[in-house]
C-alpha atoms as a PDB file:
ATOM      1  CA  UNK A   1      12.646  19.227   9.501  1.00  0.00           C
ATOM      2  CA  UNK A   2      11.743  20.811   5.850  1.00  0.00           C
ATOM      3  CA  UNK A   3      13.154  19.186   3.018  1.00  0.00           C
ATOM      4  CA  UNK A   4      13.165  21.893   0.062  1.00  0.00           C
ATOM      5  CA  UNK A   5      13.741  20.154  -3.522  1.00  0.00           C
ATOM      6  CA  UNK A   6      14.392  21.800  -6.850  1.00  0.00           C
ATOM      7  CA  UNK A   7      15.618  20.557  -9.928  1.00  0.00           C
ATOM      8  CA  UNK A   8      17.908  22.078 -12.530  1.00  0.00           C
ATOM      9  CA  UNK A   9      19.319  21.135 -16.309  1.00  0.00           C
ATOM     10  CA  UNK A  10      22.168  21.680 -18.359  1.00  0.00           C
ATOM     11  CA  UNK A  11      24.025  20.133 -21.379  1.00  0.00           C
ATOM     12  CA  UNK A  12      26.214  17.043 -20.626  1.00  0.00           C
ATOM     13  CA  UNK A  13      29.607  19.344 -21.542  1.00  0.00           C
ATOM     14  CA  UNK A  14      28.237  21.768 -18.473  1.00  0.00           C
ATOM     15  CA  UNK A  15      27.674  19.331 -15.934  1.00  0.00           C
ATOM     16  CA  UNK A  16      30.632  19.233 -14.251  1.00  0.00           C
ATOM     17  CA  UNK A  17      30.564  22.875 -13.496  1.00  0.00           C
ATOM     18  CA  UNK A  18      27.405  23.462 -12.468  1.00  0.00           C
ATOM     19  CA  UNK A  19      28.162  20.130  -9.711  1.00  0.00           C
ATOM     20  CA  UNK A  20      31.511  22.094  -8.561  1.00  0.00           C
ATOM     21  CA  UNK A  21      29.640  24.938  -7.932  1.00  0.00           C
ATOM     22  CA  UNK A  22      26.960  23.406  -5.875  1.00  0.00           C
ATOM     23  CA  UNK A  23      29.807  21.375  -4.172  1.00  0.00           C
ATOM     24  CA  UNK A  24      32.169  25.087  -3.589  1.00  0.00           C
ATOM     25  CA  UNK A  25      29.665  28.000  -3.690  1.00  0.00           C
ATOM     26  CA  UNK A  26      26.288  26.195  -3.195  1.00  0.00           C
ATOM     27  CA  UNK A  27      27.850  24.357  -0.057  1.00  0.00           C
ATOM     28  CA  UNK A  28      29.922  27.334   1.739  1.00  0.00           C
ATOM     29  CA  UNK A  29      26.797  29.323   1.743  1.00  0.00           C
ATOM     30  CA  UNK A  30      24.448  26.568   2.907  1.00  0.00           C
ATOM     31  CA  UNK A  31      26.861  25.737   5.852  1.00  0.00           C
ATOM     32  CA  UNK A  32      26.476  29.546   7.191  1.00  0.00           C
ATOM     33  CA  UNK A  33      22.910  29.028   7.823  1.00  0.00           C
ATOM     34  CA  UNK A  34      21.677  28.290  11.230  1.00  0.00           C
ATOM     35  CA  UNK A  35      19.208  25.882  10.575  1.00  0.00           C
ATOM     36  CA  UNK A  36      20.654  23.960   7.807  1.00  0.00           C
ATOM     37  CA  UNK A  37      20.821  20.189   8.228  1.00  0.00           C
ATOM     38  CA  UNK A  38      22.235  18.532   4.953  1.00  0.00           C
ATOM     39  CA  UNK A  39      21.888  18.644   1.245  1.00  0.00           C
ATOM     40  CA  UNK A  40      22.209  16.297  -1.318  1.00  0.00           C
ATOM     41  CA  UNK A  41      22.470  16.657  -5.004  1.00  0.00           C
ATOM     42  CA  UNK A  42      21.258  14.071  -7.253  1.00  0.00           C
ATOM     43  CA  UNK A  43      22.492  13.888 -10.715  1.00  0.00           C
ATOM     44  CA  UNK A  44      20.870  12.071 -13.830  1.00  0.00           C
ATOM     45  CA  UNK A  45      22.140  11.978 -17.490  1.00  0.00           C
ATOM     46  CA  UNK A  46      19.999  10.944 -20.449  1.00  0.00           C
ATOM     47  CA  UNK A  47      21.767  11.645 -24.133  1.00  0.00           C
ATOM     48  CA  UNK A  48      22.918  15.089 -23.865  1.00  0.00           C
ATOM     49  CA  UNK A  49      20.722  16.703 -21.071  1.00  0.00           C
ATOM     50  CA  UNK A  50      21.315  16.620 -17.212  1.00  0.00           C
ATOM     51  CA  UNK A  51      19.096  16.745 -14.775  1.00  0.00           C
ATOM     52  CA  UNK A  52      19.966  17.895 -11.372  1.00  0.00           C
ATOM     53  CA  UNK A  53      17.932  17.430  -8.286  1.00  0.00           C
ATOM     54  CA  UNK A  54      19.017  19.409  -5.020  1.00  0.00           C
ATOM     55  CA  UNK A  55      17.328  18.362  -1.799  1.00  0.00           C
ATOM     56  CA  UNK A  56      18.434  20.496   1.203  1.00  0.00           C
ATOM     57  CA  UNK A  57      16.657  20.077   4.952  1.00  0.00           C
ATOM     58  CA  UNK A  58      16.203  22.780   6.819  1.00  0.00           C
ATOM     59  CA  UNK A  59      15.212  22.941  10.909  1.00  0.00           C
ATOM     60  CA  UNK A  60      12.241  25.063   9.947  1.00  0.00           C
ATOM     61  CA  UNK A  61      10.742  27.669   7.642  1.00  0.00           C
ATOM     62  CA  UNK A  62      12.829  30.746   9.448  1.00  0.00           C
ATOM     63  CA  UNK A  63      15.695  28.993   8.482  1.00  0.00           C
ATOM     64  CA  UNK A  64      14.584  28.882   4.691  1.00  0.00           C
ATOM     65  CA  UNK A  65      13.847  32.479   4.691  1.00  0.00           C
ATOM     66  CA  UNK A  66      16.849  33.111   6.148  1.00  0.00           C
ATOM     67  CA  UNK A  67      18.631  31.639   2.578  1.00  0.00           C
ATOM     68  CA  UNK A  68      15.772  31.821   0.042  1.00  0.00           C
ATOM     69  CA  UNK A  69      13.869  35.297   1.563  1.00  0.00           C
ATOM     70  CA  UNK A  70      10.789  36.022   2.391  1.00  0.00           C
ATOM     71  CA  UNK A  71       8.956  34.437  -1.151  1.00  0.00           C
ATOM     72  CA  UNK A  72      10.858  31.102   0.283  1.00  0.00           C
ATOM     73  CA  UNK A  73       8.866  29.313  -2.535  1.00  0.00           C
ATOM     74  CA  UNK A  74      11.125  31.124  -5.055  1.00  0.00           C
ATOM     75  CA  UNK A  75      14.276  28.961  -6.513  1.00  0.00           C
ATOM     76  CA  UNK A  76      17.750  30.677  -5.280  1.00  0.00           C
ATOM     77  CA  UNK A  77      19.852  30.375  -8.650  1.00  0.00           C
ATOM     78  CA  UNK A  78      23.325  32.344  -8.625  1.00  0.00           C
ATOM     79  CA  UNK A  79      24.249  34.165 -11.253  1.00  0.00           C
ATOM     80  CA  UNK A  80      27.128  31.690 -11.805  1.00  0.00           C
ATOM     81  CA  UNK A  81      24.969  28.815 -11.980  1.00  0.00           C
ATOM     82  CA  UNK A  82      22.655  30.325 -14.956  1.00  0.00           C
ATOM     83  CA  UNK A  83      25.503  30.160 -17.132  1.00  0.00           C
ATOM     84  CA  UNK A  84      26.041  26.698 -17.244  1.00  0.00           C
ATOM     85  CA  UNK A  85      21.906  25.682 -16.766  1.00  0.00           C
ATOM     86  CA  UNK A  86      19.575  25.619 -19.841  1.00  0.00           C
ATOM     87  CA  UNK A  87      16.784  26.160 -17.740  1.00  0.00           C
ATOM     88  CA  UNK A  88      14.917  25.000 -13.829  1.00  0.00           C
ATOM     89  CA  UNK A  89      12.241  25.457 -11.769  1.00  0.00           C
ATOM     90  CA  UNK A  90      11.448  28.787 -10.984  1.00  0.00           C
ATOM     91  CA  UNK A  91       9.487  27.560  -7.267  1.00  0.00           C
ATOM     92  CA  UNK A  92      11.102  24.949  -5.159  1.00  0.00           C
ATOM     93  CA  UNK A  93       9.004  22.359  -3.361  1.00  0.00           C
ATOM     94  CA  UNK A  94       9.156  21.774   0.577  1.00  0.00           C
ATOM     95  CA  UNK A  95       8.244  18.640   2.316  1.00  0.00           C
ATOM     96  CA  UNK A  96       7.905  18.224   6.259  1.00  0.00           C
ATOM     97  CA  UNK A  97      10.278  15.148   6.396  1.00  0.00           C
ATOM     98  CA  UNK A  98       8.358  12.174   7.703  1.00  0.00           C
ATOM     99  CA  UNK A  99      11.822   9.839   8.090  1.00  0.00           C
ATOM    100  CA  UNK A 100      15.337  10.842   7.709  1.00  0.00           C
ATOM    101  CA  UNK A 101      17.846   8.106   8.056  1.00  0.00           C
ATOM    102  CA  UNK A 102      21.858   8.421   7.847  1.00  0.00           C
END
């Protein structure tokens, strides 16, 4: 299993959209890939900036590709979501996940 992290900020005021969308949009579109096995979203506030952390875990790389494309590396930001966000990574990180425990 690939764990593929990327991290994301936005004003304090914007925060609570940008987590609705990753909880509506972000999470419809996740569920419709074969291959995907979970994602969290991690959310941390200091003064007025937020910082966002999505992990998502994949079955393999196909399955990436399948949501990201072919440059897999590249961060998948909806048009949506760059409204609310100041700025994020362009490349995403992935991680062969060593121990995952529910």
């Amino acid at each position: 299993m690939i764990a593929r992290t990327w991290r994301g900020w936005t004003k304090a005021s914007e925060a609570d959209d940008y987590q609705r969308h990753y909880a509506t949009v972000v999470a419809t579109e996740l569920r419709g890939i074969e291959g995907f096995r979970g994602a969290r979203l991690l959310r941390h506030q200091a003064g007025d900036d937020v910082r966002f952390t999505s992990i998502t875990f994949f079955a393999d790389i196909d399955a990436i590709r399948s949501f990201a494309g072919d440059d897999y590396g590249f961060a998948v930001v909806a048009e949506e979501a760059r409204t609310v966000l100041t700025r994020w990574d362009e490349r995403v990180t992935h991680d062969e996940v060593a121990v995952f425990v529910t």
